[in-house]
PDB file of N, CA and C in Angstrom:
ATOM      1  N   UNK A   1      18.666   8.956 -22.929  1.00  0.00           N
ATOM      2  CA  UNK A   1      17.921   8.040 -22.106  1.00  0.00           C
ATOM      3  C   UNK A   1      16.441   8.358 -22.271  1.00  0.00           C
ATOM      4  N   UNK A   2      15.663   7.466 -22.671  1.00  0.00           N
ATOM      5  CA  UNK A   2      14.370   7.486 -22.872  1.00  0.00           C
ATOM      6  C   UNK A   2      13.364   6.820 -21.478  1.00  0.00           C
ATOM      7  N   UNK A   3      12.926   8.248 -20.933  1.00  0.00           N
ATOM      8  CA  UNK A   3      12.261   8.000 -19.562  1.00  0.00           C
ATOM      9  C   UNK A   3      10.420   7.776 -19.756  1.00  0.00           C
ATOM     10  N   UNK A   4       9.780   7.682 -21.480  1.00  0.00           N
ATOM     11  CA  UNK A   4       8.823   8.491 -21.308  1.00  0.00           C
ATOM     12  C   UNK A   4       8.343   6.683 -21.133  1.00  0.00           C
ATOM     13  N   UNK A   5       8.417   5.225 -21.247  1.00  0.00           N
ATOM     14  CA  UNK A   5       7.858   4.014 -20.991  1.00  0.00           C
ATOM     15  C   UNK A   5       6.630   4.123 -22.027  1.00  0.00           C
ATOM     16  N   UNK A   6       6.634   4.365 -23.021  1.00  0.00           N
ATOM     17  CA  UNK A   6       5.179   4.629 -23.736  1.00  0.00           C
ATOM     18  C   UNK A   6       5.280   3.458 -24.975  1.00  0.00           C
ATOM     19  N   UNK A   7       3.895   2.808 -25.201  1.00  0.00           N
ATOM     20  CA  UNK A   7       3.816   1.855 -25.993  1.00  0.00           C
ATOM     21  C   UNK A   7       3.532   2.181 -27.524  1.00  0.00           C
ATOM     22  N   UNK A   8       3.043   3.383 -27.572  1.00  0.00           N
ATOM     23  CA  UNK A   8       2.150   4.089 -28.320  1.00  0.00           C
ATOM     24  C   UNK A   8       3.576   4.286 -29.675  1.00  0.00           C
ATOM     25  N   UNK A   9       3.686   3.907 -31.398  1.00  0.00           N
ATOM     26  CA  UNK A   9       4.115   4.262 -31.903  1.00  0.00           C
ATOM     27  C   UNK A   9       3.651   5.124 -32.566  1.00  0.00           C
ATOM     28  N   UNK A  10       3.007   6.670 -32.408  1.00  0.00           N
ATOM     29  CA  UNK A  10       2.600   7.459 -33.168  1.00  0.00           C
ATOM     30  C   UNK A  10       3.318   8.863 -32.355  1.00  0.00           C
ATOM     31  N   UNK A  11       4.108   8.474 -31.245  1.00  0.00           N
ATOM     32  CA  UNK A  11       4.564   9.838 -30.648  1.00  0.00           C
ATOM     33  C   UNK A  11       6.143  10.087 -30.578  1.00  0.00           C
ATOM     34  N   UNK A  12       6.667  10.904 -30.524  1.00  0.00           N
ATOM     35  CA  UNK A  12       8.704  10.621 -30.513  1.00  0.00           C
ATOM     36  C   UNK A  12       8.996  10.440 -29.253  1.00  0.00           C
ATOM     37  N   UNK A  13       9.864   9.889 -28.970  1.00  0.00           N
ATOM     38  CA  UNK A  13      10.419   9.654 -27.827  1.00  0.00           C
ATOM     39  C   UNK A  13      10.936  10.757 -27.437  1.00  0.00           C
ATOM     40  N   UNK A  14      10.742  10.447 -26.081  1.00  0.00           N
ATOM     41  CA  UNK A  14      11.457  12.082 -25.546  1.00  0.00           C
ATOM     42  C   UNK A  14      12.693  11.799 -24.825  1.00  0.00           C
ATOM     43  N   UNK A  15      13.596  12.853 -24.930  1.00  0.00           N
ATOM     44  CA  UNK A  15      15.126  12.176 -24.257  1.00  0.00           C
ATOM     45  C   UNK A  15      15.343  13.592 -23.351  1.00  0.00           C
ATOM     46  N   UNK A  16      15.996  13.154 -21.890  1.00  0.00           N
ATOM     47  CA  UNK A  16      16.499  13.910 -20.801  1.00  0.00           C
ATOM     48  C   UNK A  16      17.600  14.826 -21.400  1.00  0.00           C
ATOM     49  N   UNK A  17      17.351  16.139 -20.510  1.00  0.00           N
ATOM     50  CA  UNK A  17      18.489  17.033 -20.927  1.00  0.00           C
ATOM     51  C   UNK A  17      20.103  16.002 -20.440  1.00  0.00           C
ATOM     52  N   UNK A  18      20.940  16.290 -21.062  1.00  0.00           N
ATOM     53  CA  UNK A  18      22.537  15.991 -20.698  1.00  0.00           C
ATOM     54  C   UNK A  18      22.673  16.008 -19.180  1.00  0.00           C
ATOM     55  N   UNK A  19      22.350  17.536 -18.867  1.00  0.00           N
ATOM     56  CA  UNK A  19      22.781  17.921 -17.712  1.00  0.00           C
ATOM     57  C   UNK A  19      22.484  17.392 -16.765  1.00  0.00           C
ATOM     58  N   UNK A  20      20.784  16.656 -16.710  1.00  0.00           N
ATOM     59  CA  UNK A  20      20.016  15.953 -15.938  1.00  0.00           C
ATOM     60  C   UNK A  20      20.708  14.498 -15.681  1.00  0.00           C
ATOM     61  N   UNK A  21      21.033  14.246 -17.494  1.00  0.00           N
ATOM     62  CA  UNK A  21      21.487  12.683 -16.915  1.00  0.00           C
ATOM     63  C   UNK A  21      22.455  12.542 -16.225  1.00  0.00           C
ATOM     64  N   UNK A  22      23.797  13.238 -16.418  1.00  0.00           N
ATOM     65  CA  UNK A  22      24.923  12.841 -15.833  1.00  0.00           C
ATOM     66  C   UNK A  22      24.818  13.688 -14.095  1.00  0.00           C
ATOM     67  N   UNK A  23      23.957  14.171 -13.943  1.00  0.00           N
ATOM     68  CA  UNK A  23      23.429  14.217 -12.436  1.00  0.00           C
ATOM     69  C   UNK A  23      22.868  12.878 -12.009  1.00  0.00           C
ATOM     70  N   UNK A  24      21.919  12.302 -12.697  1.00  0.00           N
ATOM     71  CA  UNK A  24      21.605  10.916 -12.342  1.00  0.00           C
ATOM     72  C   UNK A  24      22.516  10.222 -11.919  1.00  0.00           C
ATOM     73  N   UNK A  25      23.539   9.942 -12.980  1.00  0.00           N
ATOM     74  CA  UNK A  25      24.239   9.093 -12.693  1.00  0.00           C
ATOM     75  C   UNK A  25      25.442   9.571 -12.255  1.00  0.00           C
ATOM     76  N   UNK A  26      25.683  10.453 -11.275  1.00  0.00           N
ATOM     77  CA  UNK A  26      26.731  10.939 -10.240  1.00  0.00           C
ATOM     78  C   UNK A  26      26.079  10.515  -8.948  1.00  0.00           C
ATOM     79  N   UNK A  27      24.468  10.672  -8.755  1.00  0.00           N
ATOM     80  CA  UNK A  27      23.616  10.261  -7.324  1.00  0.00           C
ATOM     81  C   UNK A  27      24.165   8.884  -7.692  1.00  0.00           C
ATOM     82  N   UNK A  28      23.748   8.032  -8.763  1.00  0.00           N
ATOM     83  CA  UNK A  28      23.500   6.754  -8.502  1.00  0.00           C
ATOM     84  C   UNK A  28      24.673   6.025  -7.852  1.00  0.00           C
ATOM     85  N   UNK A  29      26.000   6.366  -8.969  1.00  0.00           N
ATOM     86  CA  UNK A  29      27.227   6.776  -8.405  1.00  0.00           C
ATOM     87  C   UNK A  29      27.806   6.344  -7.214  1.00  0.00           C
ATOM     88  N   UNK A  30      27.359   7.953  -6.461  1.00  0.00           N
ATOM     89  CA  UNK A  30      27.443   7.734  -4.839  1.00  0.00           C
ATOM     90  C   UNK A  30      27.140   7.506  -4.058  1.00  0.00           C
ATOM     91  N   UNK A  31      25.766   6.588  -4.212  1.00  0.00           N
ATOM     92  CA  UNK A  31      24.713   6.271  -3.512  1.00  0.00           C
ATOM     93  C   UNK A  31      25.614   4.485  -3.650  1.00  0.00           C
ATOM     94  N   UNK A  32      25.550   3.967  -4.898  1.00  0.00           N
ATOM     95  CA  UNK A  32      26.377   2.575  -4.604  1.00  0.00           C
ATOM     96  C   UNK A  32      27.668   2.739  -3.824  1.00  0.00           C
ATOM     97  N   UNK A  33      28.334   3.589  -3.898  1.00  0.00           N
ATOM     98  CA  UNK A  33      29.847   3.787  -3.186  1.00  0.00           C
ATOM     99  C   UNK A  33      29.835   4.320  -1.570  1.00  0.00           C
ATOM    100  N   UNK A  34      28.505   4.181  -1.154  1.00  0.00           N
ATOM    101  CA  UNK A  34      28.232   4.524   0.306  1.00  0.00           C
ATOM    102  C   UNK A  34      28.549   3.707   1.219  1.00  0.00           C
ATOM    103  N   UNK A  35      28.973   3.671   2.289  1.00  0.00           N
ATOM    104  CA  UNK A  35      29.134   3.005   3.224  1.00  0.00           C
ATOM    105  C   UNK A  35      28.189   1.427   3.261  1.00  0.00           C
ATOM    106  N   UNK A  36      26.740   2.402   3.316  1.00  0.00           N
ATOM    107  CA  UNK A  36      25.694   1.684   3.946  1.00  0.00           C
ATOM    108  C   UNK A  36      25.850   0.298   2.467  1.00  0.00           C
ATOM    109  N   UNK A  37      25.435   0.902   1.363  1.00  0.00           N
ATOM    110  CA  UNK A  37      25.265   0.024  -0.007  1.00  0.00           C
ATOM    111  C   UNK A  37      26.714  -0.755   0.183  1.00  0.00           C
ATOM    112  N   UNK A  38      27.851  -0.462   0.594  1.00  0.00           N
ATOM    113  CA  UNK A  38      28.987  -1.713   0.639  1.00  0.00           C
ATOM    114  C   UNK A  38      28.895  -2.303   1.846  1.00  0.00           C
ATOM    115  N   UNK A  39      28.142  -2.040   2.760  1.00  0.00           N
ATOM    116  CA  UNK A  39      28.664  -2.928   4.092  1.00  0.00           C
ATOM    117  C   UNK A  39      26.730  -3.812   3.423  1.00  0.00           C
ATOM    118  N   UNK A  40      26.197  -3.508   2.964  1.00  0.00           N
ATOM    119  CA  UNK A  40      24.668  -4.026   2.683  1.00  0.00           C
ATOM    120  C   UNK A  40      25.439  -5.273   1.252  1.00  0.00           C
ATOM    121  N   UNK A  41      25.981  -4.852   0.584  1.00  0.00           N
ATOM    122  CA  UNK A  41      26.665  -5.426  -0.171  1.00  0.00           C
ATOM    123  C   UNK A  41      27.394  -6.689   0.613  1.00  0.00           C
ATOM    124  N   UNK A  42      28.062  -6.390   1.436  1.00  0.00           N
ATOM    125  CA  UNK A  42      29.200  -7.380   2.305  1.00  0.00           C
ATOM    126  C   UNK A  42      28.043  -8.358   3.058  1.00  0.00           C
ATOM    127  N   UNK A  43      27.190  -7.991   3.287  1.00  0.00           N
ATOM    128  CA  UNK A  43      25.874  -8.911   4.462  1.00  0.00           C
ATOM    129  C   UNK A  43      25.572  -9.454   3.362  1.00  0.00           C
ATOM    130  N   UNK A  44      24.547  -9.133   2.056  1.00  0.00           N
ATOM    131  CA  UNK A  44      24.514 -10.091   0.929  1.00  0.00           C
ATOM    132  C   UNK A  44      24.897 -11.651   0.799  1.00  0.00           C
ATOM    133  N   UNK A  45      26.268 -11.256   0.718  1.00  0.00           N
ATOM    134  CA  UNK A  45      27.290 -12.077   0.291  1.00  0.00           C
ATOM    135  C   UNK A  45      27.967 -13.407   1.844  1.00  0.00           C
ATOM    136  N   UNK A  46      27.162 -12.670   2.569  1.00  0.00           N
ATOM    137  CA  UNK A  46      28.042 -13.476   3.749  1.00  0.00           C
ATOM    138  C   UNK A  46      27.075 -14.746   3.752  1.00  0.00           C
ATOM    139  N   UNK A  47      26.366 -14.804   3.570  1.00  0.00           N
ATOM    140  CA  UNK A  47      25.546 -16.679   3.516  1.00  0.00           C
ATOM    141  C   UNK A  47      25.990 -17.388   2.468  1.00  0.00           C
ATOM    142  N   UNK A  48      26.189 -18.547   2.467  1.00  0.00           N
ATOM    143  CA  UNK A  48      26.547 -19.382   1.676  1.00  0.00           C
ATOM    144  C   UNK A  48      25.480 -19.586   0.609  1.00  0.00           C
ATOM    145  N   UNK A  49      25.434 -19.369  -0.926  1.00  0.00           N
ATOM    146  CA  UNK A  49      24.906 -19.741  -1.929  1.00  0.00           C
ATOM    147  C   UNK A  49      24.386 -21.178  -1.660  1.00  0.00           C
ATOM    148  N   UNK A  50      25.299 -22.206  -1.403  1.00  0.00           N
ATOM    149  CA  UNK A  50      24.467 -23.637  -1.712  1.00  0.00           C
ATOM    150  C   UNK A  50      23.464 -23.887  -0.885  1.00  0.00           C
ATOM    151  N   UNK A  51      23.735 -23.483   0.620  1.00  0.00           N
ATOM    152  CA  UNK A  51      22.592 -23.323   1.334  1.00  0.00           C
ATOM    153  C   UNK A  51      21.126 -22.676   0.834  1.00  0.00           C
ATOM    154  N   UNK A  52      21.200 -21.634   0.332  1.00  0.00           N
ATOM    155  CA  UNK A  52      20.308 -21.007  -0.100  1.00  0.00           C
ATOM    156  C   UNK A  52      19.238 -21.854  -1.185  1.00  0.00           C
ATOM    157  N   UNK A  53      19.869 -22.291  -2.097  1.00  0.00           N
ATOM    158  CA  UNK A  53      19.485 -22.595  -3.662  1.00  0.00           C
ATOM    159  C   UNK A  53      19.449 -24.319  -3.446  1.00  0.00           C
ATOM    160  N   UNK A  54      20.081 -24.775  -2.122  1.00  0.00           N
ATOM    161  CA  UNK A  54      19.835 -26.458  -2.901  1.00  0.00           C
ATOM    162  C   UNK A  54      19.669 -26.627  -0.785  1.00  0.00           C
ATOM    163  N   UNK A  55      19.015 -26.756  -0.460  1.00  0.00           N
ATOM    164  CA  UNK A  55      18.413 -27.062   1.055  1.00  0.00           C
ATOM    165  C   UNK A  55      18.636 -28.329   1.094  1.00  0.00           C
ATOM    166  N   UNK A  56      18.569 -29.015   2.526  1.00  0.00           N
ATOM    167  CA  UNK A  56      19.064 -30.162   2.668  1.00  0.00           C
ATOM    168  C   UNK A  56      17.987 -31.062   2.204  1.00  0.00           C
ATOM    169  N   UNK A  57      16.659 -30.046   2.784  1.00  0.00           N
ATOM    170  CA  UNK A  57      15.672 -30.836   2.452  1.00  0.00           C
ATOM    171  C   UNK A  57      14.715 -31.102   1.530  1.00  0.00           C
ATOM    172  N   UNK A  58      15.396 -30.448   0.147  1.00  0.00           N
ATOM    173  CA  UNK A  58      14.970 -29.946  -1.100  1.00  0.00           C
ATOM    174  C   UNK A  58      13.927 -28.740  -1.497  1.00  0.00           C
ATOM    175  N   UNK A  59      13.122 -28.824  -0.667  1.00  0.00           N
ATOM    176  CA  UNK A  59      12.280 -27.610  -1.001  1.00  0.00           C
ATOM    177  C   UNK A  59      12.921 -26.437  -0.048  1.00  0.00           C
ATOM    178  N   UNK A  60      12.014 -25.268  -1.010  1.00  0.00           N
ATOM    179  CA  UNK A  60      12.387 -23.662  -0.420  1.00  0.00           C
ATOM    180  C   UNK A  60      11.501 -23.529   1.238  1.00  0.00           C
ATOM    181  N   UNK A  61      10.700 -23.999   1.214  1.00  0.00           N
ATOM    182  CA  UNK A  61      10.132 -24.065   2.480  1.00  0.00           C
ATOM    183  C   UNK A  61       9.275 -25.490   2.661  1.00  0.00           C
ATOM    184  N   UNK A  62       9.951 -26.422   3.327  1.00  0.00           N
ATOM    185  CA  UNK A  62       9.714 -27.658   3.937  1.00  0.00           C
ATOM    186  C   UNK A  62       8.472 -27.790   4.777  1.00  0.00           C
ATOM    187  N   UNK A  63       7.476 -26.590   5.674  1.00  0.00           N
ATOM    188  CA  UNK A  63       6.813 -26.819   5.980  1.00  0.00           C
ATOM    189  C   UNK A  63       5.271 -27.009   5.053  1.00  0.00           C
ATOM    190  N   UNK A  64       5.936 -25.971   3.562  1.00  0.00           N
ATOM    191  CA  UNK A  64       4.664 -26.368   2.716  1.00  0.00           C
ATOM    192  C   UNK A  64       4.941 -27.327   1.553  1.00  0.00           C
ATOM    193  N   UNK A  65       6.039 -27.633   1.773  1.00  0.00           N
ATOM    194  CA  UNK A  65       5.913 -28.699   0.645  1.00  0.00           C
ATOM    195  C   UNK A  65       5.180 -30.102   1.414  1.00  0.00           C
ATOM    196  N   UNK A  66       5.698 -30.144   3.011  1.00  0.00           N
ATOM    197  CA  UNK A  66       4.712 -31.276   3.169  1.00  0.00           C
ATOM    198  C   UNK A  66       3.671 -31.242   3.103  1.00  0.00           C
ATOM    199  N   UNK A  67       2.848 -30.021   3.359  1.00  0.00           N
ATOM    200  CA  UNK A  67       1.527 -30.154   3.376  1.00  0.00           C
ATOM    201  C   UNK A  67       0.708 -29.887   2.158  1.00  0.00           C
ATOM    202  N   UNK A  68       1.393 -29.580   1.100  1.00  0.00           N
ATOM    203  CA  UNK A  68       1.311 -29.689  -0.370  1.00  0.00           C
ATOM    204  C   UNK A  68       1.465 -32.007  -0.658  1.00  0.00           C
ATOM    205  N   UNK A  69       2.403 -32.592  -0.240  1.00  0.00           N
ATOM    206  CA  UNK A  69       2.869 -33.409  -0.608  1.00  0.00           C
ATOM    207  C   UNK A  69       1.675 -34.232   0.496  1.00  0.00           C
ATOM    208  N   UNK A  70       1.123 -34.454   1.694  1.00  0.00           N
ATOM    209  CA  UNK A  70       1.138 -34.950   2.577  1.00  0.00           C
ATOM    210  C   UNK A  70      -0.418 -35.508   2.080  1.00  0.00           C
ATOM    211  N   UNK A  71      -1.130 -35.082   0.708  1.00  0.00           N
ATOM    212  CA  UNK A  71      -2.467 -35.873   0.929  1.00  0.00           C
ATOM    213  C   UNK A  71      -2.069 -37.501   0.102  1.00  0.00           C
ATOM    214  N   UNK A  72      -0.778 -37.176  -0.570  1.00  0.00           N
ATOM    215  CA  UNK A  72      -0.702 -38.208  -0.889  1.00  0.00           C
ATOM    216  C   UNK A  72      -0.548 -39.724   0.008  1.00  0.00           C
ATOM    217  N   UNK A  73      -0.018 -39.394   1.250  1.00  0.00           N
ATOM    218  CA  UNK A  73      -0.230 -40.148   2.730  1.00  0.00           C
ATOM    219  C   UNK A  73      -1.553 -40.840   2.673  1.00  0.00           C
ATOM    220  N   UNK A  74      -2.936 -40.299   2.953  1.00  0.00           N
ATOM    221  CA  UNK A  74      -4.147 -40.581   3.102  1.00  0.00           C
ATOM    222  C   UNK A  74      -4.833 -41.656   2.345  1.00  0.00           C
TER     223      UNK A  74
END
């Protein structure tokens, strides 16, 4: 795993000891398999998608699309 983010092609990439990574990814692991991350997971999921993504009233927020839309009124 290459942690060093560098743009520069004149230097080697540097890679994490073994031991380090598969510590990483034992936290990361058990950090998703926590209570909190599955019941945060379960709230996610409890609103309905179409609501979200297609509103009744087409825009993401209705109070600025009118007032974006509303000089055309004048």
């Amino acid at each position: 795993m290459d942690l060093s983010f560098r743009f520069d092609r004149d230097i080697s990439v540097t890679a994490i000891p073994t031991g380090l990574a598969v510590l990483m990814v034992g936290v990361a692991a058990r950090q998703a398999a926590s209570p909190t991350a599955r019941l945060q997971g379960h709230l996610a999921r409890a609103q309905p998608m179409r609501g979200l993504l297609a509103p009744v009233h087409g825009a993401f927020n209705a109070a600025v699309a009118t007032a974006l839309t509303g000089w055309k009124d004048r």
